[in-house]
Protein backbone atom coordinates (compact mmCIF):
# COMPACT_ATOMS: atom_id res chain seq x y z
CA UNK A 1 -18.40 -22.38 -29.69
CA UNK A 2 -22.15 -23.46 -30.56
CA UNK A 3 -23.24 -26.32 -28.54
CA UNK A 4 -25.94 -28.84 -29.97
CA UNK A 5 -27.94 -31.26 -28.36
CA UNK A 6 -26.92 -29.69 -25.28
CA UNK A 7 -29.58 -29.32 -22.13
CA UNK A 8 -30.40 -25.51 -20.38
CA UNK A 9 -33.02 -24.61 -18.22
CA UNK A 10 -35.22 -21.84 -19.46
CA UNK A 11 -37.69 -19.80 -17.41
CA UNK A 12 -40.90 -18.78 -18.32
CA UNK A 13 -42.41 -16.72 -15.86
CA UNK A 14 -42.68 -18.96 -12.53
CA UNK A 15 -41.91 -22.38 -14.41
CA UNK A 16 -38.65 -23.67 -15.55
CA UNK A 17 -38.51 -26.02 -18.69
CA UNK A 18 -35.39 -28.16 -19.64
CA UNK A 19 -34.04 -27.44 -23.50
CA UNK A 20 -32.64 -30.77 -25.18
CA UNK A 21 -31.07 -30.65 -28.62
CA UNK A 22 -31.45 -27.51 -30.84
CA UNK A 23 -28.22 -24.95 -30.55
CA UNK A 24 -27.69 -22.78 -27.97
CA UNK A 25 -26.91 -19.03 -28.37
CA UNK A 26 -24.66 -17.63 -25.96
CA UNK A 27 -22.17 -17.08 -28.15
CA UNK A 28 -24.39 -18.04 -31.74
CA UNK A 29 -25.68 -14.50 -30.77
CA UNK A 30 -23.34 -12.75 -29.05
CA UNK A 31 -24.61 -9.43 -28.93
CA UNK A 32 -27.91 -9.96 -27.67
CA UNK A 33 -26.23 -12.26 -24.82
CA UNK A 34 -24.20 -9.01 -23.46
CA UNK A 35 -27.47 -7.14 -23.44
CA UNK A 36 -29.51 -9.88 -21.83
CA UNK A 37 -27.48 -10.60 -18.94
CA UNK A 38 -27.73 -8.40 -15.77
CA UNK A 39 -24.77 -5.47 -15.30
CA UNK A 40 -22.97 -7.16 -12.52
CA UNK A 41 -22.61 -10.29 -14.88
CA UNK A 42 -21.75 -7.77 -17.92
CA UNK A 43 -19.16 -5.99 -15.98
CA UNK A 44 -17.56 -9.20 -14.88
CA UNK A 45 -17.23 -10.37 -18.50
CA UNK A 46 -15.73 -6.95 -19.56
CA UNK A 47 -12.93 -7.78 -16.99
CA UNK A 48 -12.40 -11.02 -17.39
CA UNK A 49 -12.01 -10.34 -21.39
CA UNK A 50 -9.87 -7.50 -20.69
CA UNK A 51 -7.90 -9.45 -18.32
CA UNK A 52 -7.47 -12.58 -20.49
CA UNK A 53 -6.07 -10.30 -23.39
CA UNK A 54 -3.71 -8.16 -21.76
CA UNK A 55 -2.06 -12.08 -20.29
CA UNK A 56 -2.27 -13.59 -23.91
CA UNK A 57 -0.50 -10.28 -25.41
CA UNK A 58 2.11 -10.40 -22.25
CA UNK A 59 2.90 -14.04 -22.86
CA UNK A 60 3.47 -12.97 -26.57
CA UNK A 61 5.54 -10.29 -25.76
CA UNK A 62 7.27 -12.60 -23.34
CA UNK A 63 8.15 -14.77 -26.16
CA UNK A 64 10.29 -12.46 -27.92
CA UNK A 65 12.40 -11.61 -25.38
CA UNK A 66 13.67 -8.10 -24.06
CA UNK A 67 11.47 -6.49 -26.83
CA UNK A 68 9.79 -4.21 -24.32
CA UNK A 69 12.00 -1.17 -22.68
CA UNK A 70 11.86 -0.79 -18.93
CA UNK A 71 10.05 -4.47 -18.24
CA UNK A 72 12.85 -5.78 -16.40
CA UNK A 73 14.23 -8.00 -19.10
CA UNK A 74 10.84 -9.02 -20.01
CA UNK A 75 9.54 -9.89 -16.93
CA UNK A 76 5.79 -11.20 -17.21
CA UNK A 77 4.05 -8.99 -14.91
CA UNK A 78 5.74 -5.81 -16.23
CA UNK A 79 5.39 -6.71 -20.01
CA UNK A 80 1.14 -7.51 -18.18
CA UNK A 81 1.52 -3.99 -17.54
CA UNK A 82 2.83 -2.86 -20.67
CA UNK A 83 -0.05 -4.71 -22.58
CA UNK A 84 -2.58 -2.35 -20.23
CA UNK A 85 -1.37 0.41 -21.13
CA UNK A 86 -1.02 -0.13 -25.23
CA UNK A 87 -4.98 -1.63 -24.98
CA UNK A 88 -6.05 0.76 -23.24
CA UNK A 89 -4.13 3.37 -25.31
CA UNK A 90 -2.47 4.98 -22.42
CA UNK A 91 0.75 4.76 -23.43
CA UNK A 92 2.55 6.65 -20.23
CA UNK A 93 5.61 6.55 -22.43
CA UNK A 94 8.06 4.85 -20.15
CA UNK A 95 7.77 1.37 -21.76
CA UNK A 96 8.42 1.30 -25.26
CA UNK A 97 8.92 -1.40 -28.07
CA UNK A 98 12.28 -1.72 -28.90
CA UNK A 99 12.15 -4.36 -31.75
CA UNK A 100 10.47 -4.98 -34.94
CA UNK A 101 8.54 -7.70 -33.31
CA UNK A 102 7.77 -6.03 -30.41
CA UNK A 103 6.44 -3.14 -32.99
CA UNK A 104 4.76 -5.90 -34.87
CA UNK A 105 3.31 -7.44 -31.59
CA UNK A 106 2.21 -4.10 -30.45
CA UNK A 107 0.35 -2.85 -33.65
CA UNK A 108 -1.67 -5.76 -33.32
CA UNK A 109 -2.86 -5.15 -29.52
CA UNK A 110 -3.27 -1.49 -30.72
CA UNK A 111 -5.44 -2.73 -33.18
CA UNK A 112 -7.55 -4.85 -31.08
CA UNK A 113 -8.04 -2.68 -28.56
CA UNK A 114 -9.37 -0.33 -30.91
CA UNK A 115 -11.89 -2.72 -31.45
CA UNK A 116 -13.17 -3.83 -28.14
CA UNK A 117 -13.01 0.17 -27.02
CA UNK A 118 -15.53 0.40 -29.69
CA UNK A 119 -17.44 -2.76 -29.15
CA UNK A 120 -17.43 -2.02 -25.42
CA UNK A 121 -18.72 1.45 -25.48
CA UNK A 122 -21.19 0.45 -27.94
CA UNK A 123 -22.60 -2.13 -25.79
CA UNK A 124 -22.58 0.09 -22.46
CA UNK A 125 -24.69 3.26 -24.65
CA UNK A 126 -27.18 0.54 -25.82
CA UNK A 127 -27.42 -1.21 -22.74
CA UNK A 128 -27.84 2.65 -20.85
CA UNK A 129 -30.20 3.68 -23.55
CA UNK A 130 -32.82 0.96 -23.90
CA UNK A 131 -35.93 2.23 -22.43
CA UNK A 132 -36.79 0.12 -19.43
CA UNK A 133 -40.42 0.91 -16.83
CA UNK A 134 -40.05 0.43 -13.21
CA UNK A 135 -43.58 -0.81 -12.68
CA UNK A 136 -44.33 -2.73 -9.19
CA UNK A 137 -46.21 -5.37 -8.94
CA UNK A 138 -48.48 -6.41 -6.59
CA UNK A 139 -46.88 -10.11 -4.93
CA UNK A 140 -50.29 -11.64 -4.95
CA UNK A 141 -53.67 -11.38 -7.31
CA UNK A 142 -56.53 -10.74 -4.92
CA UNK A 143 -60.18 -12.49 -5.33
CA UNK A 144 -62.96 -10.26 -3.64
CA UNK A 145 -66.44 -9.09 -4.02
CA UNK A 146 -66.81 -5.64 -6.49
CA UNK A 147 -70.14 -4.24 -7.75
CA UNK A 148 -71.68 -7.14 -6.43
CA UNK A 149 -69.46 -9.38 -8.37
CA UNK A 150 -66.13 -11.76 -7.59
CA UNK A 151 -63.53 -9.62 -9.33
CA UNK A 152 -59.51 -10.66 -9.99
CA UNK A 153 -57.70 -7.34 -8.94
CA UNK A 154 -53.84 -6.47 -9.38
CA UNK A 155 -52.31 -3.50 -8.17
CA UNK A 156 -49.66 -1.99 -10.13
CA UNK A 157 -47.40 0.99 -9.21
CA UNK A 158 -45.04 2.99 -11.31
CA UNK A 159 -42.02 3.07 -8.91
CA UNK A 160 -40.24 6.24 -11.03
CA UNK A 161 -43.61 8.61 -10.19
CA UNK A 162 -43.12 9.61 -13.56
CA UNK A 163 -45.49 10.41 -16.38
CA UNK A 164 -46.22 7.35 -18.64
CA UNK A 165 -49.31 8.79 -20.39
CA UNK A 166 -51.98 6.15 -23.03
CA UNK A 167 -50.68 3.23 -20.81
CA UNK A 168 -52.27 0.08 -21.51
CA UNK A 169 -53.30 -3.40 -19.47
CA UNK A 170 -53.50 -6.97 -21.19
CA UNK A 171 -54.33 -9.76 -18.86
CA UNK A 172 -53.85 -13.41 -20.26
CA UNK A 173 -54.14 -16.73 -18.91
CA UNK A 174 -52.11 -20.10 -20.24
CA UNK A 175 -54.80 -23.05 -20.42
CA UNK A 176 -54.55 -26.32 -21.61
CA UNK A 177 -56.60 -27.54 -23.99
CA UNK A 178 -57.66 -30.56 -26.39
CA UNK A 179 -58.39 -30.47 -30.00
CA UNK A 180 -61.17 -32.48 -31.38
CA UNK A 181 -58.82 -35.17 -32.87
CA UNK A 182 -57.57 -35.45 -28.82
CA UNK A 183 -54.32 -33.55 -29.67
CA UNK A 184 -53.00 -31.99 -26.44
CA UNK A 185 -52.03 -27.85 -26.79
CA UNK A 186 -51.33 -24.51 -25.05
CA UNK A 187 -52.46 -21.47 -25.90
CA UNK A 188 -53.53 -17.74 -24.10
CA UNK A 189 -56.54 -16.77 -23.49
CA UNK A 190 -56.92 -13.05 -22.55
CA UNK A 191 -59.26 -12.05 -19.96
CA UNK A 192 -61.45 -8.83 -20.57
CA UNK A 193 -60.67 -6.35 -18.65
CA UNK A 194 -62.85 -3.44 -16.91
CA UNK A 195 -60.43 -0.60 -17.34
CA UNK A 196 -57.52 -1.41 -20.07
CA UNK A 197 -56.27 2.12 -20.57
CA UNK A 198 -54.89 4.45 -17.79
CA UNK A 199 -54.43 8.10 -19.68
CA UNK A 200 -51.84 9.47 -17.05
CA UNK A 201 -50.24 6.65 -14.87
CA UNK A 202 -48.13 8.01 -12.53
CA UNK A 203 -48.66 6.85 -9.06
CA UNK A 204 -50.81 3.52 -8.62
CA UNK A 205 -53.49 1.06 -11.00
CA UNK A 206 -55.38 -1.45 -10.04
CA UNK A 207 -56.12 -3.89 -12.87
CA UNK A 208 -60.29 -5.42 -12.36
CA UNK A 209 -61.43 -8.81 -14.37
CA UNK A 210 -64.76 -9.88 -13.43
CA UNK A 211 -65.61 -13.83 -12.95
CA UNK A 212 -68.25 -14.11 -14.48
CA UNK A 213 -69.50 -17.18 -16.17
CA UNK A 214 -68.03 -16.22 -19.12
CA UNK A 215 -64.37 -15.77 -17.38
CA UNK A 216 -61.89 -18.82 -18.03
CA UNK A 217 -61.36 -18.32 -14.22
CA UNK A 218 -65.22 -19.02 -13.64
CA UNK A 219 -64.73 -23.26 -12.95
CA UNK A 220 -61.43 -21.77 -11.08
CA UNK A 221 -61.28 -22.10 -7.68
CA UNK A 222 -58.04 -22.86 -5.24
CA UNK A 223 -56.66 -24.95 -7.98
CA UNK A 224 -59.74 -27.29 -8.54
CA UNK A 225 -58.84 -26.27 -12.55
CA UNK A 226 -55.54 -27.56 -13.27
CA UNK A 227 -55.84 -26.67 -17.25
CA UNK A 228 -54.47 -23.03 -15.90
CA UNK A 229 -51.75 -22.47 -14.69
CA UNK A 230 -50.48 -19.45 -15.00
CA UNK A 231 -51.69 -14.83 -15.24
CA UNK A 232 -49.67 -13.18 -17.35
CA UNK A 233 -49.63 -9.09 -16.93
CA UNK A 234 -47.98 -6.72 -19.14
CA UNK A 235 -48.48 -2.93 -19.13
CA UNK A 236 -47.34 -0.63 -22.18
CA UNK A 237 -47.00 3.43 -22.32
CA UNK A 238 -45.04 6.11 -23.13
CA UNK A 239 -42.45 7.66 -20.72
CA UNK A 240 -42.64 11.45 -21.52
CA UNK A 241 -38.91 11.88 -20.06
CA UNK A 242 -37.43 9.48 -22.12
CA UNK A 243 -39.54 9.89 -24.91
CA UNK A 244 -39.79 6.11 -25.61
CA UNK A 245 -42.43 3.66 -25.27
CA UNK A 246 -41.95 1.40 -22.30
CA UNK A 247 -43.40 -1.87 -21.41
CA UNK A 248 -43.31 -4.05 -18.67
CA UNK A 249 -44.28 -8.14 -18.28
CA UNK A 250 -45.30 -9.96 -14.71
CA UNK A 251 -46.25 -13.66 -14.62
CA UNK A 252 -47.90 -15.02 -11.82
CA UNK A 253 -48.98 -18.73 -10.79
CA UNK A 254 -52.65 -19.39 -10.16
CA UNK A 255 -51.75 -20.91 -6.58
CA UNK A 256 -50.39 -16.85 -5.92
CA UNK A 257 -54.43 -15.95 -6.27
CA UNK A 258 -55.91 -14.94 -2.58
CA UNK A 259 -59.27 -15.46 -2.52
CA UNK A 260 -61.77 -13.93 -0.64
CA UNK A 261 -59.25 -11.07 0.16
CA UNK A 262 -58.59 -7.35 -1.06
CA UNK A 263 -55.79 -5.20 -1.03
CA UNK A 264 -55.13 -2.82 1.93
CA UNK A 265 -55.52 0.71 1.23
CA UNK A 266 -52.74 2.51 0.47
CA UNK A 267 -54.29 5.93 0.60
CA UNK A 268 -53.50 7.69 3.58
CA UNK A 269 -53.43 11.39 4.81
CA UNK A 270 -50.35 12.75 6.74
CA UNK A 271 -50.35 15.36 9.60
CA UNK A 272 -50.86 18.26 7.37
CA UNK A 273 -54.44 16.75 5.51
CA UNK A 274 -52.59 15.87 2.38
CA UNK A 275 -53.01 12.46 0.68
CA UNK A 276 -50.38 10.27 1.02
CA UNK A 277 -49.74 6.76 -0.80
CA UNK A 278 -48.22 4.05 1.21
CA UNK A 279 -46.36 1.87 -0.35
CA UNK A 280 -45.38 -0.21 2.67
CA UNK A 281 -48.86 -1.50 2.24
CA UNK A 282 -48.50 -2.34 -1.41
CA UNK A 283 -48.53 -5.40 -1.33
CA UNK A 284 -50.75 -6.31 1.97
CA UNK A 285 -53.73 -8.25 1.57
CA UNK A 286 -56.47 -8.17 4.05
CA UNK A 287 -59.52 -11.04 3.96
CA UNK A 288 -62.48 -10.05 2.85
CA UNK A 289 -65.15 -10.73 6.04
CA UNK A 290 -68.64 -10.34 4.04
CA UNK A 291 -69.52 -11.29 0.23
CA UNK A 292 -72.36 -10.91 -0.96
CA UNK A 293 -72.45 -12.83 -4.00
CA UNK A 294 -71.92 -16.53 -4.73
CA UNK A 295 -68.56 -17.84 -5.61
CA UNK A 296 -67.38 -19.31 -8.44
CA UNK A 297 -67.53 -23.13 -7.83
């Protein structure tokens, strides 16, 4: 069923908008549905489809009668039972059609199940083999002195310790704006970066964007500039064990910004002298006691 003029809520990044009208597409697109929803939600739907068949086939079965051998005289739950088995193309043998409409009845469940065997598995393979990164994110964008200049740093970790080798950084902001004819619009600005490539990323990355006064964040400060309102982050490589290009997408709201602070240091050596990266710390942020350069106003 397609449902128009309905309303859903729709999340982009940290802000939820309300959809009115248009169509919606849980079941207009079926198939990207089952792989957009998490696994405990997909497995759920598996059963409850399963579940829902097997009762609609038992009820049909029910309707003709003793048509099933060994059900009890076509009692419900046995003839469920029965249904299992023939979707599921078990078949233990001990339950049996024993009419031409139980044959006919039958043939079509064996039919069916077929079908959502297939469907099934080929939703589970492409749901196993999309190529997904398990990048970490730092919970908060830090504001601190670097080089002598206020610099927006995010730390970034790559959770599997894997190789993702030519990895890239794109940092964008969403900004408000005003045409000349005093038309109202959105649009992304990116924000030049100091480093945008990482050749080997495998342990941690620290993404740097200097304010200067050429920086959309340069009139930011604390929320003074409500035209932004939002950092979007997305990293892109290649994961040399799966052989895939992965990406990965983390939005943050400008009020997340710390100013004045910088991330702890993560980089640590254990008993033996040997460096050691501490992720327990990833995400602390210390304040930053001295600057020595002015602040953006």
């Amino acid at each position: 069923m397609v449902k128009r003029n309905g309303v859903r809520k729709v999340s982009v990044g940290t802000r939820q908008f309300t959809i009115r009208g248009g169509r919606a597409s849980t079941f207009a697109d079926l198939y990207h549905t089952s792989l957009a929803i998490s696994w405990p939600r997909f497995f759920v739907v598996v059963a409850l489809v399963f579940a829902s068949t097997n009762f609609l086939f038992a009820l049909l079965y029910w309707a003709g009668g003793n048509v099933i051998a060994n059900t009890e005289d076509g009692n419900l739950l046995m003839l469920f039972f029965f249904s299992v088995e023939a979707l599921s193309t078990v078949g233990f043998g001990d339950m049996h059609p024993m009419t031409y409409y139980g044959h006919f009845i039958a043939s079509i469940e064996n039919f069916f199940g077929l079908l959502f065997v297939a469907v099934t598995t080929g939703l589970m393979f492409t749901r196993f083999a999309r190529a997904r990164a398990r990048f970490m994110f730092a919970k908060h964008p830090v504001v601190s002195s670097f080089n002598g200049k206020p610099t927006l740093m995010i730390r970034v970790a790559n959770e599997r310790h894997n190789t993702v080798s030519d990895a890239s950084a794109r940092l964008w902001v969403l900004k408000d704006g005003r045409s000349v004819e005093g038309q109202s619009f959105r649009r992304f600005v990116e924000l030049k970066l100091e480093r945008v490539e990482n050749p080997v990323f495998i342990l941690s990355w620290t993404i740097f964007h200097v304010i200067d006064e050429h920086s959309p964040l340069y009139q930011f400060r604390d929320g003074k500039d409500a035209a932004i309102s939002t950092l979007i982050l997305t990293i892109a490589g290649y994961d040399e064990n799966m052989a895939q290009e992965v990406r990965a997408r983390h939005w943050y709201n400008m009020h997340d910004i710390k100013w004045d602070h910088r991330y702890a240091d993560i980089l640590e050596s254990d008993p033996d002298g040997d460096p050691t990266l501490n992720y327990d710390r990833f995400h602390d942020a210390e304040p930053e006691q001295f600057l020595t350069t002015e602040k953006p106003k």
